[in-house]
C-alpha atoms as a PDB file:
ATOM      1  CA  UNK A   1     165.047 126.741 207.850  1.00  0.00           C
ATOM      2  CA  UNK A   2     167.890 129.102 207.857  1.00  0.00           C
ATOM      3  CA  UNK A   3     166.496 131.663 204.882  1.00  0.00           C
ATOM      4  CA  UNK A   4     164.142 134.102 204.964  1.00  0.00           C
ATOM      5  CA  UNK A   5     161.851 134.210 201.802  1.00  0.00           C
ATOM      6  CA  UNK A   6     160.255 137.732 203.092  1.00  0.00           C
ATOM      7  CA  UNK A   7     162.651 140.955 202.600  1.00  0.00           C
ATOM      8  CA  UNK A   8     161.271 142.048 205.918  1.00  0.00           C
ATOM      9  CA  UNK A   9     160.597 140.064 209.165  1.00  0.00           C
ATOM     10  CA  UNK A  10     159.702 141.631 212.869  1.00  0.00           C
ATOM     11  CA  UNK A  11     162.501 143.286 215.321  1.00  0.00           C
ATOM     12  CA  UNK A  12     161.657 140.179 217.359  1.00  0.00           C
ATOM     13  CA  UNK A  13     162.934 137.347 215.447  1.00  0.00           C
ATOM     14  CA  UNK A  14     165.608 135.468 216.392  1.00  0.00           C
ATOM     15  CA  UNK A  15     169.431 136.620 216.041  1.00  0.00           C
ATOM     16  CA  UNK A  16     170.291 132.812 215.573  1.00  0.00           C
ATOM     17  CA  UNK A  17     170.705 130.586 213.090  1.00  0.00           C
ATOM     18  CA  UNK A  18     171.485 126.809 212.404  1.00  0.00           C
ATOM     19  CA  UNK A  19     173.918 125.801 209.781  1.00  0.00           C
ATOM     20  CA  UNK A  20     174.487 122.015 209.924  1.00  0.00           C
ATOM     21  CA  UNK A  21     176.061 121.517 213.330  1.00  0.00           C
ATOM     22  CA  UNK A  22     177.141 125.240 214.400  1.00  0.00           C
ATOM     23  CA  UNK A  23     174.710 127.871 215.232  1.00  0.00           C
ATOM     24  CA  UNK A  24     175.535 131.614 214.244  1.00  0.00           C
ATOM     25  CA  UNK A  25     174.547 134.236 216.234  1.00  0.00           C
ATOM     26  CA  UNK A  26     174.621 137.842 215.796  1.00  0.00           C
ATOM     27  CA  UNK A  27     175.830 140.315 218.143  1.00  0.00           C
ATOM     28  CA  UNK A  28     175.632 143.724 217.849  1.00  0.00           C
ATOM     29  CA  UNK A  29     177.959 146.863 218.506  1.00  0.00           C
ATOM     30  CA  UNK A  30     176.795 150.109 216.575  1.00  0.00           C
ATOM     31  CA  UNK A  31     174.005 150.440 213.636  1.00  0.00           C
ATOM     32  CA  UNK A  32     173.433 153.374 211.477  1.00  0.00           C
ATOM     33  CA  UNK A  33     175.160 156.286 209.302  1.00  0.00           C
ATOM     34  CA  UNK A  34     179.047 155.877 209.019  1.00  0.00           C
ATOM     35  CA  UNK A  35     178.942 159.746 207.319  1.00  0.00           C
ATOM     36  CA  UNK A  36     179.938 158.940 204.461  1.00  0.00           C
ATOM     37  CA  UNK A  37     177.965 159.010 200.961  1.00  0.00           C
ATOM     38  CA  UNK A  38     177.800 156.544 198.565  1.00  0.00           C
ATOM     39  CA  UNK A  39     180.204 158.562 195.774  1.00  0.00           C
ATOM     40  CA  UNK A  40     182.959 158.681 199.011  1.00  0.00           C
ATOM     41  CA  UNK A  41     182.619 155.229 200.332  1.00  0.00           C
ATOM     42  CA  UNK A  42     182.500 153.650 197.322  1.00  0.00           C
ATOM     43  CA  UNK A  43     183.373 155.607 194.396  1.00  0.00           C
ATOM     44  CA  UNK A  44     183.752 153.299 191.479  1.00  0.00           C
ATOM     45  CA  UNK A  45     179.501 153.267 192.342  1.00  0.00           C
ATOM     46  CA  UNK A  46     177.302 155.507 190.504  1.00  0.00           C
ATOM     47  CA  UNK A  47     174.172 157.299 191.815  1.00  0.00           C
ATOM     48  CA  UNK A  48     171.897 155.468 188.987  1.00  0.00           C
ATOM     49  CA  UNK A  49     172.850 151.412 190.490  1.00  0.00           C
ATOM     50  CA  UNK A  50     171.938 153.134 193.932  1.00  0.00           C
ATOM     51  CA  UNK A  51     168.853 154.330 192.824  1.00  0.00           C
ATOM     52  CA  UNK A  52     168.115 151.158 190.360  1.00  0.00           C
ATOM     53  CA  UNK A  53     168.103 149.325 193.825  1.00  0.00           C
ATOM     54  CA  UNK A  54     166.682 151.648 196.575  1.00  0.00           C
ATOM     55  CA  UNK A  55     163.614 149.727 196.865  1.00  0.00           C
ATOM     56  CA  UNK A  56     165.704 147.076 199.021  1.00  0.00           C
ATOM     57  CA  UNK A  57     169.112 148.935 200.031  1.00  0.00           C
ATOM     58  CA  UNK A  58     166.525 151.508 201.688  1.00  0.00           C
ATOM     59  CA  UNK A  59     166.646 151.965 204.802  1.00  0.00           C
ATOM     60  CA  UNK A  60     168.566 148.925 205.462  1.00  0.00           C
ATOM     61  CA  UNK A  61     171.894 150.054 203.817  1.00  0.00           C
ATOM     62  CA  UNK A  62     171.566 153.362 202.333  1.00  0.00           C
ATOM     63  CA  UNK A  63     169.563 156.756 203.893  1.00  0.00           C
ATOM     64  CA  UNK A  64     168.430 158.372 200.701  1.00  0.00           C
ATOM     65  CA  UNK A  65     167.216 161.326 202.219  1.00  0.00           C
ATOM     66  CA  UNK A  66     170.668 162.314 204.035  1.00  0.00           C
ATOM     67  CA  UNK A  67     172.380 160.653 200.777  1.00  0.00           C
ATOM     68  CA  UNK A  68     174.510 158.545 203.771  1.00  0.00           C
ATOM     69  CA  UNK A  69     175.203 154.996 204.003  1.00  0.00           C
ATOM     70  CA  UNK A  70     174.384 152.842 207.108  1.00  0.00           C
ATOM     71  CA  UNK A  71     176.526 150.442 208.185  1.00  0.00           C
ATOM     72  CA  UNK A  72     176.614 147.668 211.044  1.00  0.00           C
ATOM     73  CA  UNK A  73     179.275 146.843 213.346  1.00  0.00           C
ATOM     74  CA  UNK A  74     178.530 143.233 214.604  1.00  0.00           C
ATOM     75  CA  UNK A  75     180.330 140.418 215.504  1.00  0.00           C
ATOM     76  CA  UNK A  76     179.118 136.931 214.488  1.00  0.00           C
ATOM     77  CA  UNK A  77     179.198 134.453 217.279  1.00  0.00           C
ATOM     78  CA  UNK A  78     180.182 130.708 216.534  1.00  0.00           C
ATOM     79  CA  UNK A  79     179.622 127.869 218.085  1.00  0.00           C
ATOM     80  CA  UNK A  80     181.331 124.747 216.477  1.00  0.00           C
ATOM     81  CA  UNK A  81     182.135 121.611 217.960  1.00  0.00           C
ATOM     82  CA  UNK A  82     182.405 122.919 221.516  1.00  0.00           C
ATOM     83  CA  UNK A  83     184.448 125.780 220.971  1.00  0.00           C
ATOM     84  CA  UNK A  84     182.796 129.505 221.138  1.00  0.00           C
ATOM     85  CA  UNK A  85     184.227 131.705 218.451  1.00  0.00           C
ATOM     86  CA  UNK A  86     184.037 135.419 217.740  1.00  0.00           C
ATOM     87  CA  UNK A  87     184.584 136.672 213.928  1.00  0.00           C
ATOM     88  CA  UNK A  88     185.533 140.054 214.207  1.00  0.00           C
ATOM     89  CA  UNK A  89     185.719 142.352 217.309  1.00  0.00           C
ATOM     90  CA  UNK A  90     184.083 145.500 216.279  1.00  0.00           C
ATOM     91  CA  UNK A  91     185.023 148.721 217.184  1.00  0.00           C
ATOM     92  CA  UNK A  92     185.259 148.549 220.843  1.00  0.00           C
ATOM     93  CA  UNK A  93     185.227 150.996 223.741  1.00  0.00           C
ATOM     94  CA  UNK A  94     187.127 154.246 224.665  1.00  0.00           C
ATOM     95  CA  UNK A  95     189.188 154.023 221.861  1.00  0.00           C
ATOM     96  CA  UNK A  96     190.958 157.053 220.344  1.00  0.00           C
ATOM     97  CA  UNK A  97     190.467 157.045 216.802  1.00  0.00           C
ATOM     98  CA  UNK A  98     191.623 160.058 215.365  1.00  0.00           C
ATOM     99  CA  UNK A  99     191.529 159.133 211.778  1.00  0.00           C
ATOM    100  CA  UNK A 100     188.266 157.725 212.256  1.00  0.00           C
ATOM    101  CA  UNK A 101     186.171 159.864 214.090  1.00  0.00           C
ATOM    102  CA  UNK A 102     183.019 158.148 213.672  1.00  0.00           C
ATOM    103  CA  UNK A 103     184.713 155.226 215.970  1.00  0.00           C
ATOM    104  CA  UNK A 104     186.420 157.083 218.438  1.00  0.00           C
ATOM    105  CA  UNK A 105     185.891 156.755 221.891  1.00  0.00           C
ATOM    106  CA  UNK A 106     182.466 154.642 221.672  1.00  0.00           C
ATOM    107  CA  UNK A 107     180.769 153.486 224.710  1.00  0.00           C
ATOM    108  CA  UNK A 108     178.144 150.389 223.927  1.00  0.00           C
ATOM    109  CA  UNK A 109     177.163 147.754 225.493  1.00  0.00           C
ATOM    110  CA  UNK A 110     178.464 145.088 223.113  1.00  0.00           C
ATOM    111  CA  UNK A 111     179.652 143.195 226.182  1.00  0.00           C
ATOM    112  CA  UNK A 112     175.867 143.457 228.129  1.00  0.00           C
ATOM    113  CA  UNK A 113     175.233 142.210 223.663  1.00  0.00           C
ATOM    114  CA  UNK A 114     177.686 139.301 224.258  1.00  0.00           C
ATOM    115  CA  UNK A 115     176.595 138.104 227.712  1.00  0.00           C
ATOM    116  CA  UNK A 116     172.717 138.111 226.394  1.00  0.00           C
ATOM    117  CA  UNK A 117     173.893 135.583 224.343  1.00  0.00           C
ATOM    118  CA  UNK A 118     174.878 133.864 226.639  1.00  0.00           C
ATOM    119  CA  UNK A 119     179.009 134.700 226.229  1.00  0.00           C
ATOM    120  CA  UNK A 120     181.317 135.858 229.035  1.00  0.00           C
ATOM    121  CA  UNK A 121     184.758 137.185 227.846  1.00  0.00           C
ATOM    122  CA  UNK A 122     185.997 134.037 229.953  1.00  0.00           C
ATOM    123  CA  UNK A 123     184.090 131.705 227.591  1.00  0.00           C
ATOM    124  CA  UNK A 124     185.513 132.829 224.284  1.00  0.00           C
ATOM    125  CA  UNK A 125     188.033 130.125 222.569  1.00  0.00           C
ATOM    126  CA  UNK A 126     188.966 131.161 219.452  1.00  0.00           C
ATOM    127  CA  UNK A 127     188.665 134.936 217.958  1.00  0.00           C
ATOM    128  CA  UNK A 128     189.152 135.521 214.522  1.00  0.00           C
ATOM    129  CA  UNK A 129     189.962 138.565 212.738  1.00  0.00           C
ATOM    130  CA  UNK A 130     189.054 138.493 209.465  1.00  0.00           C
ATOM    131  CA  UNK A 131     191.267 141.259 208.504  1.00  0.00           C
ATOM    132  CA  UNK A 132     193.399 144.031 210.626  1.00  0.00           C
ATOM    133  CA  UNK A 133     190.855 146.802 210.214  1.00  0.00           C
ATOM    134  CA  UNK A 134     189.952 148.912 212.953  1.00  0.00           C
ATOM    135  CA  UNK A 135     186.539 148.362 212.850  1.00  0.00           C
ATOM    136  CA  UNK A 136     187.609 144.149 213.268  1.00  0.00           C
ATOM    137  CA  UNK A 137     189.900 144.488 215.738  1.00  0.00           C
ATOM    138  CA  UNK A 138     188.564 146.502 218.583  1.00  0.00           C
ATOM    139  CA  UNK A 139     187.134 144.647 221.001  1.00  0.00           C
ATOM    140  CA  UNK A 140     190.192 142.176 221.113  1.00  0.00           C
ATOM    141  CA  UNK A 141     191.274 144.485 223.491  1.00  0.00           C
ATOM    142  CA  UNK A 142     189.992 146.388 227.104  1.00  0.00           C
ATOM    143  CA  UNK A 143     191.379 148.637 229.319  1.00  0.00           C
ATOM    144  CA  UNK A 144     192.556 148.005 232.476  1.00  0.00           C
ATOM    145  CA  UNK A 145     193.060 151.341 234.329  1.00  0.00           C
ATOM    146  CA  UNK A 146     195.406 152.443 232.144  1.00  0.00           C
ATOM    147  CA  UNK A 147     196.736 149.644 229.940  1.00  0.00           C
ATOM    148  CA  UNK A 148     194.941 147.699 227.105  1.00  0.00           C
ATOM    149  CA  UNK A 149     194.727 144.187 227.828  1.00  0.00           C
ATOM    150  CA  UNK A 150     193.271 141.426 225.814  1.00  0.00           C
ATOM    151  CA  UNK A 151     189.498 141.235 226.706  1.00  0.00           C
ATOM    152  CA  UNK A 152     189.103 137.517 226.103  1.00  0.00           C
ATOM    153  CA  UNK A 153     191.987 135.828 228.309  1.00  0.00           C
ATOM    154  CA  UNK A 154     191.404 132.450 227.374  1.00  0.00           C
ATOM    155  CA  UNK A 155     191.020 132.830 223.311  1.00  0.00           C
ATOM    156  CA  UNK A 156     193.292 132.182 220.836  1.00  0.00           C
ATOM    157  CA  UNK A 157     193.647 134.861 218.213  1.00  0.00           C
ATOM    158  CA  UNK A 158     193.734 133.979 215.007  1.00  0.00           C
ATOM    159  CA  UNK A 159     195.569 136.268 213.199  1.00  0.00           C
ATOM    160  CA  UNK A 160     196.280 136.751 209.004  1.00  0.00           C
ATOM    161  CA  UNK A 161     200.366 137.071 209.157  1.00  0.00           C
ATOM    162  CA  UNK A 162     200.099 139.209 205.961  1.00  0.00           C
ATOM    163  CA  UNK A 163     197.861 142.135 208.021  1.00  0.00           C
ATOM    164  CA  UNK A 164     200.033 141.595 211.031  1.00  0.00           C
ATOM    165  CA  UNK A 165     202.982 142.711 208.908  1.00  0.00           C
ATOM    166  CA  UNK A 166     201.596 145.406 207.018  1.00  0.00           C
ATOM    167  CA  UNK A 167     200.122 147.311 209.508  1.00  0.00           C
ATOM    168  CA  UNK A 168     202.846 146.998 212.047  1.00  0.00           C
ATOM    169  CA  UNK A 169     204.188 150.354 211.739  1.00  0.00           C
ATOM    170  CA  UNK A 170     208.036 149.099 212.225  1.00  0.00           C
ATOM    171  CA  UNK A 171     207.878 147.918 208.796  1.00  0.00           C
ATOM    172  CA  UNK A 172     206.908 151.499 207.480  1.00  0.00           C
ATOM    173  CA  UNK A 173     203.793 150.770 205.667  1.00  0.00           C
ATOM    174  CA  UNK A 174     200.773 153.766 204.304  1.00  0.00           C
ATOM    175  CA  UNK A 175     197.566 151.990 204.063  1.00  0.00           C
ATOM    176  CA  UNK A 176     194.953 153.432 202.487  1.00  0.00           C
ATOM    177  CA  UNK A 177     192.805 153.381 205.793  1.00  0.00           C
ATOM    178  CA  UNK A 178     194.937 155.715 208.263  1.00  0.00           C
ATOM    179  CA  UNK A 179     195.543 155.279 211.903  1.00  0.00           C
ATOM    180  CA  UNK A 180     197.568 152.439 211.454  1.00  0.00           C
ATOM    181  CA  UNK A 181     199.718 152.834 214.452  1.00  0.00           C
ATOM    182  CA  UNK A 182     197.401 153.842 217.112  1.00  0.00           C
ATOM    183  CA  UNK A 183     195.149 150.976 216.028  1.00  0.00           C
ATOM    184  CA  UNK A 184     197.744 148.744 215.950  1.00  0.00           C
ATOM    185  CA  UNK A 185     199.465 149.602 219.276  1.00  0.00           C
ATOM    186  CA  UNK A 186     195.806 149.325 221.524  1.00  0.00           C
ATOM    187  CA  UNK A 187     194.040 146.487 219.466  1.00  0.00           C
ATOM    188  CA  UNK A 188     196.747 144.408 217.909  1.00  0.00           C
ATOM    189  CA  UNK A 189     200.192 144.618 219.843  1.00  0.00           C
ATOM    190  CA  UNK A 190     198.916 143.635 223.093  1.00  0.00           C
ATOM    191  CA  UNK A 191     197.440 140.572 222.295  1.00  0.00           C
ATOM    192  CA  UNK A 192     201.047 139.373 220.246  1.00  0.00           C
ATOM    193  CA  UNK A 193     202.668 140.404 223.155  1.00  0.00           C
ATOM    194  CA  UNK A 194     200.778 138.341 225.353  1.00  0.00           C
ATOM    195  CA  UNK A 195     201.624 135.055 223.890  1.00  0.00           C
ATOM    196  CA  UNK A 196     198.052 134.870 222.793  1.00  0.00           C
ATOM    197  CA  UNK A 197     198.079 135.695 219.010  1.00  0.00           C
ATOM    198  CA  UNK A 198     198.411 132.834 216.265  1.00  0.00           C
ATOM    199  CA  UNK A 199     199.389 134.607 212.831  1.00  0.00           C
ATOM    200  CA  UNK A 200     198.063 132.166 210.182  1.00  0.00           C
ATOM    201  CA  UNK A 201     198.831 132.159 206.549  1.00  0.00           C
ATOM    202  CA  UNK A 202     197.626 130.411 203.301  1.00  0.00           C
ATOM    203  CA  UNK A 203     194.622 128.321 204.674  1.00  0.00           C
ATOM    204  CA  UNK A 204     194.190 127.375 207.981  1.00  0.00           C
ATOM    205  CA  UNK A 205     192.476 124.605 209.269  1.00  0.00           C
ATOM    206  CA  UNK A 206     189.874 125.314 213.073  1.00  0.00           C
ATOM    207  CA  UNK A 207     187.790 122.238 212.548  1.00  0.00           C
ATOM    208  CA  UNK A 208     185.895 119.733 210.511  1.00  0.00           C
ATOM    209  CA  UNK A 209     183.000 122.445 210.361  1.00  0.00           C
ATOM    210  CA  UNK A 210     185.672 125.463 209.775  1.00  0.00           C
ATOM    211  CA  UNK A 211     188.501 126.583 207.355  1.00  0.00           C
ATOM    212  CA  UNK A 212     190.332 129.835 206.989  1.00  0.00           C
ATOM    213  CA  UNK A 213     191.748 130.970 203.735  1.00  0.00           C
ATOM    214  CA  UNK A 214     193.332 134.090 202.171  1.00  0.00           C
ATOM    215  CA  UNK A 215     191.237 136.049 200.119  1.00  0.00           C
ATOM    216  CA  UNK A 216     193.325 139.034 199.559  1.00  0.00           C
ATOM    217  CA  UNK A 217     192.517 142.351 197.481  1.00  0.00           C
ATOM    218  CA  UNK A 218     190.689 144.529 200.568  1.00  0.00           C
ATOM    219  CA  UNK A 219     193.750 144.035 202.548  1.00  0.00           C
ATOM    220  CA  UNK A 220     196.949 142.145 201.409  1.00  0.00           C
ATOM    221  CA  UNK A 221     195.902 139.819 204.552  1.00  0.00           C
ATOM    222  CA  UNK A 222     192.198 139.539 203.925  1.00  0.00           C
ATOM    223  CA  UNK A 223     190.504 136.288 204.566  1.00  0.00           C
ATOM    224  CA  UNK A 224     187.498 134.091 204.177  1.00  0.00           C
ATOM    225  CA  UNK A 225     186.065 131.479 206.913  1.00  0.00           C
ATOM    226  CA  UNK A 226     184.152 129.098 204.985  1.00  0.00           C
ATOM    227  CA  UNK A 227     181.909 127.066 206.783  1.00  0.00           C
ATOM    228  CA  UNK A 228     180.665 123.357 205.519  1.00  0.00           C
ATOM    229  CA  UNK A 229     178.501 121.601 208.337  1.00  0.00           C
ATOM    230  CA  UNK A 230     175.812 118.998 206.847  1.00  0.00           C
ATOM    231  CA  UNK A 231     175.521 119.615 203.762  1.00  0.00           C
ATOM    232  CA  UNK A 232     175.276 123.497 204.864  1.00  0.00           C
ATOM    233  CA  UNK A 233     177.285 126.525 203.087  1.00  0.00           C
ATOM    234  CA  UNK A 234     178.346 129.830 204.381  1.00  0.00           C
ATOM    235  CA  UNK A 235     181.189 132.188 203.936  1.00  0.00           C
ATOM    236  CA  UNK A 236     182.281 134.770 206.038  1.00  0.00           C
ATOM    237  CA  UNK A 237     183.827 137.526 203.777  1.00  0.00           C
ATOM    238  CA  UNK A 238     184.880 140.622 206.440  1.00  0.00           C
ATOM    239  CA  UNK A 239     185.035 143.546 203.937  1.00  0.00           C
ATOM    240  CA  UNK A 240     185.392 141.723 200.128  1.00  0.00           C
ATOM    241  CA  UNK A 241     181.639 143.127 200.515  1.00  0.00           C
ATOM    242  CA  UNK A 242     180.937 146.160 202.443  1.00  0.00           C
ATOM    243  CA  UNK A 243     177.697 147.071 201.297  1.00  0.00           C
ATOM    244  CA  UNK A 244     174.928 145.280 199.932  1.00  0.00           C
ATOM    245  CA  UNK A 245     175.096 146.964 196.508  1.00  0.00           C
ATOM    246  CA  UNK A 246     178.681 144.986 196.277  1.00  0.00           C
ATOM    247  CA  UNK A 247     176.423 141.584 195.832  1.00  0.00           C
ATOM    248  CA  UNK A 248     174.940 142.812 192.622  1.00  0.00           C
ATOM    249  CA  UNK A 249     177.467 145.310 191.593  1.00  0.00           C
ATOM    250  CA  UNK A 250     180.437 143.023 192.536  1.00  0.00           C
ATOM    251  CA  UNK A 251     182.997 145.225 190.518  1.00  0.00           C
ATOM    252  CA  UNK A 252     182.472 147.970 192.811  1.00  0.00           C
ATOM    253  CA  UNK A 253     185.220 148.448 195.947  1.00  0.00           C
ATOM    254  CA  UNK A 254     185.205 150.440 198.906  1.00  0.00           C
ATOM    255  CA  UNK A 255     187.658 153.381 199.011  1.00  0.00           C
ATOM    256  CA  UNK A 256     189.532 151.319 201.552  1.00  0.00           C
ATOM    257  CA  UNK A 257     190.846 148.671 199.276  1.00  0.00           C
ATOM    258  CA  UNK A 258     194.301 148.296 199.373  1.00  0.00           C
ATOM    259  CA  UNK A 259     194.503 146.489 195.926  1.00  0.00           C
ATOM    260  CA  UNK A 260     191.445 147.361 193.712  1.00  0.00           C
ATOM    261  CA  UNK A 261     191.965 144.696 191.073  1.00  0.00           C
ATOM    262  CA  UNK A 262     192.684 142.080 193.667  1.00  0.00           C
ATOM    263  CA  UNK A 263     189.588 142.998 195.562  1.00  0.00           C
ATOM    264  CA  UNK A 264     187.215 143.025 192.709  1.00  0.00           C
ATOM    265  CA  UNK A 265     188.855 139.609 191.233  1.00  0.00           C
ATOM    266  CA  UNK A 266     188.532 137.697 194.689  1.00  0.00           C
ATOM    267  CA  UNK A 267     184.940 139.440 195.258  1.00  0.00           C
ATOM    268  CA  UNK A 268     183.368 138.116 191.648  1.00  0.00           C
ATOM    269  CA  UNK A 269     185.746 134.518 192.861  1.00  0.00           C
ATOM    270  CA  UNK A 270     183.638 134.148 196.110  1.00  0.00           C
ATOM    271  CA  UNK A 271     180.658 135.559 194.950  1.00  0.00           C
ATOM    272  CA  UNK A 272     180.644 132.703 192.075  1.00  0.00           C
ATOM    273  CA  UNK A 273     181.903 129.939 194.432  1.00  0.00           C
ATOM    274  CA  UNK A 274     178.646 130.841 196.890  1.00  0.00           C
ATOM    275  CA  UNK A 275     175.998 130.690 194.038  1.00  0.00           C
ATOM    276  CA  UNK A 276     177.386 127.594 192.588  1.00  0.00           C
ATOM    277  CA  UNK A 277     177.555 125.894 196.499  1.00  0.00           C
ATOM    278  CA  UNK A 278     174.452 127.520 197.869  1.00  0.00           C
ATOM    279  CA  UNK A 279     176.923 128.865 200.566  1.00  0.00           C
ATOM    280  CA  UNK A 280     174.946 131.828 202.252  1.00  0.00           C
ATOM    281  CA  UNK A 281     177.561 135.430 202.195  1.00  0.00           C
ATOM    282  CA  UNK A 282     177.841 137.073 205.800  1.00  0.00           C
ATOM    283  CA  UNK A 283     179.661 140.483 204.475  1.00  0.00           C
ATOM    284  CA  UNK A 284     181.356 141.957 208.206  1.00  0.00           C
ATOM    285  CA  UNK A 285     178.655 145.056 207.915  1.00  0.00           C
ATOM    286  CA  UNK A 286     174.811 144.343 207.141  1.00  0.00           C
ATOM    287  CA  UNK A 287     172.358 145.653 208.545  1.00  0.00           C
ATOM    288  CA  UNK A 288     169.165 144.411 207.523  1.00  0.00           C
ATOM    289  CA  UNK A 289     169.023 140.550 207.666  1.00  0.00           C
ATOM    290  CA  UNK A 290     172.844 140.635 207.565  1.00  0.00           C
ATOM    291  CA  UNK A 291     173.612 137.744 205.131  1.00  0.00           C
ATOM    292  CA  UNK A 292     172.012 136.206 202.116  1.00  0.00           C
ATOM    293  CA  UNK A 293     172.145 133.601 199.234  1.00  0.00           C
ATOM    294  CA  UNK A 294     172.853 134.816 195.855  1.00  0.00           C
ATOM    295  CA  UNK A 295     172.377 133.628 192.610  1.00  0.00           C
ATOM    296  CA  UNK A 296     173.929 133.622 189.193  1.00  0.00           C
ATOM    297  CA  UNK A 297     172.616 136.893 186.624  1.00  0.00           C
ATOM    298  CA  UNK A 298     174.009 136.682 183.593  1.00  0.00           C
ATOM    299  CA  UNK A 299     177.961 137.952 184.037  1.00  0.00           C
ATOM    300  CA  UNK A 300     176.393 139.455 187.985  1.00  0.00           C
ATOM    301  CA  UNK A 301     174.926 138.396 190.591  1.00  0.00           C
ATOM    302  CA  UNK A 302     171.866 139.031 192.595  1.00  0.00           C
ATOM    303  CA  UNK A 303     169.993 138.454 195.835  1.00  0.00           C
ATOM    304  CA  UNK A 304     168.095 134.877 196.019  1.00  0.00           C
ATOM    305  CA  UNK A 305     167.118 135.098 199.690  1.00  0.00           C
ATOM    306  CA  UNK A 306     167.568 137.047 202.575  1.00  0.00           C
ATOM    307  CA  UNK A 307     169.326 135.205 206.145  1.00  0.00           C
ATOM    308  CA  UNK A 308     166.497 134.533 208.573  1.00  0.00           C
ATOM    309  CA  UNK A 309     168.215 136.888 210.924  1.00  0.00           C
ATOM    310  CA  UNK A 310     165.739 139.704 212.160  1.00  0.00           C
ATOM    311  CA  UNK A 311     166.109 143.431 211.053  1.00  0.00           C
ATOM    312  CA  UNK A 312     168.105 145.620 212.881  1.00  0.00           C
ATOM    313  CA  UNK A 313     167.409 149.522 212.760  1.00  0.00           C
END
C-alpha cells in the first residue's frame, strides 16, 4: 500500500515506496526555513488561503510563528528496471552561492544519505534534472581539490536542452532566479564538458516504466517524469509545485517562475491529468510525507491522501 490514510505517521517509517515495478526512495539533503515568507515566495498567495489551511501546511510547510516557509531539499531515488536513477541533485556541498545565501557553501551528509540507501556515486546510471535550478543541480557535481568534477562518473545526465540554453550565460539570458553563471559554470558546465550530459527535448523516452516530457512555465525547460508501472501512477513535477498550498491553490506561482501564465496553465494541466489517473504528485520540495494523491474540487483541487513516506522535521 503506497498511501498513507493518516496526515501523520512516526519519524520511523520507511523512506520507500513501491510503485508497480520501481521502488522510490527518498533521500534527504537540507529540511527547514528557506527565509522567505509566504507574501515573498509566493506572492500571487494571500495570508487568508494560508491560514484557511494551517491546520495541515503547519509545521510541515509553513512556520506560522516566524511567518517563514519550510522547504525540503531531497532527491528521489529510482530504481527501474535495473538502472539506479537520481531526480534532482539538491543543493550540494561547498558551493558559493552568492545570490542564494541560504545555499551557499552547505556541508551535509547527503552522500553518508545516499550510501544508507544503499547508493555509491559509482552506482548511479541515469541522473535527471528536472529543471536547471540551483537547488536541482548541485550535487551533479564535487570538488576535487580544486576543480568541480561530476560526482557520479558512470551516470548519464539527462538534461532539458531548453534550460541548458537559457541559463548558459554565452547566450546572454536574466532569469528571474540570479546566479546564473556561477551555478552554471560549477554544476552544469562540467558535466557537458565531460561527454557525460544528454540534453533532451520534447519527450524523452528512459524505459517502459519511465517517460520525460516538457512541462514548461517554471522554467522555459521545465519537465515532468511520469511514471506508469502496473497499473501504478506518479508524476514527478520539480518546481510546477513548490509548496503544498500550490495543490489546492494551483493558480498560485512561486516568485521564480520564469513564465507565470505558462506555469499556472501546465500546473492546473498536471494537476488534472493526476486526479483523473490516480497518478500520486512528488513536487521537488515537501517536507512532510513529500507526495500525495489529489482529487478533483469543483474548478480546484485538493489533497485525497498523503504518500506513505514518513515525516521529516
Amino acid at each position: 500500500m503506497w498511501l498513507s490514510a493518516h496526515p501523520v505517521v512516526s519519524l520511523e517509517a520507511m523512506d520507500q515506496i513501491t510503485l508497480g515495478d520501481v521502488t522510490i526512495t527518498r533521500v534527504k539533503e537540507y529540511y527547514g526555513s528557506v527565509s522567505m515568507s509566504p507574501d515573498e515566495f509566493f506572492p500571487d498567495s494571500t495570508s487568508e488561503a494560508w491560514e484557511e489551511h494551517r491546520g495541515w501546511l503547519a509545521p510541515d510547510f509553513w512556520d506560522p510563528g516566524a511567518n517563514m516557509c519550510v522547504s525540503a531539499i531531497q532527491t528521489w531515488l529510482l530504481r527501474s528496471e535495473g538502472r539506479t536513477i537520481l531526480v534532482d541533485t539538491g543543493v550540494g556541498n561547498h558551493k558559493p552561492r552568492p545570490a542564494s545565501p541560504v545555499w551557499s557553501h552547505l556541508d551535509t551528509g547527503f552522500l553518508d544519505n545516499l550510501a544508507a540507501a544503499g547508493v555509491r556515486p559509482g552506482d548511479v546510471d541515469l541522473v535527471i534534472n528536472t529543471h536547471l535550478h540551483v537547488d536541482h543541480v548541485g550535487w551533479n557535481t564535487s570538488l576535487d581539490g580544486d576543480t568541480w568534477v561530476p560526482t557520479f562518473p558512470n551516470a548519464t545526465y539527462l538534461m532539458p536542452r531548453r534550460d541548458f540554453d537559457f541559463w548558459n550565460p554565452a547566450n546572454g539570458n536574466e532569469p528571474a532566479l540570479g546566479g546564473r553563471e556561477v551555478v552554471f559554470n560549477d554544476s552544469v558546465a562540467p558535466v557537458y564538458r565531460a561527454g557525460m550530459a544528454q540534453l533532451w527535448d520534447g519527450s524523452h523516452r528512459i524505459d517502459r516504466h519511465l517517460r520525460l516530457d516538457l512541462a514548461p512555465g517554471h522554467t522555459p525547460g521545465s519537465s515532468v517524469l511520469t511514471l506508469v508501472s502496473r497499473g501504478d501512477r506518479a508524476l514527478f513535477v520539480g518546481d510546477l509545485v513548490h509548496t503544498a498550498l500550490q495543490l489546492v491553490e494551483p493558480e498560485v506561482n512561486s516568485c521564480f517562475c520564469e513564465d507565470p501564465t505558462e506555469s499556472r496553465e501546465t500546473r492546473r494541466k498536471l494537476l488534472g491529468q493526476a486526479a483523473d489517473t490516480g497518478a500520486l504528485v512528488f513536487p521537488a520540495h515537501l517536507g512532510g510525507h513529500g507526495a500525495a494523491e489529489v482529487e478533483r474540487n469543483g474548478s480546484r483541487f485538493a489533497i485525497k491522501q498523503w504518500a506513505g513516506f514518513g515525516r521529516i522535521s
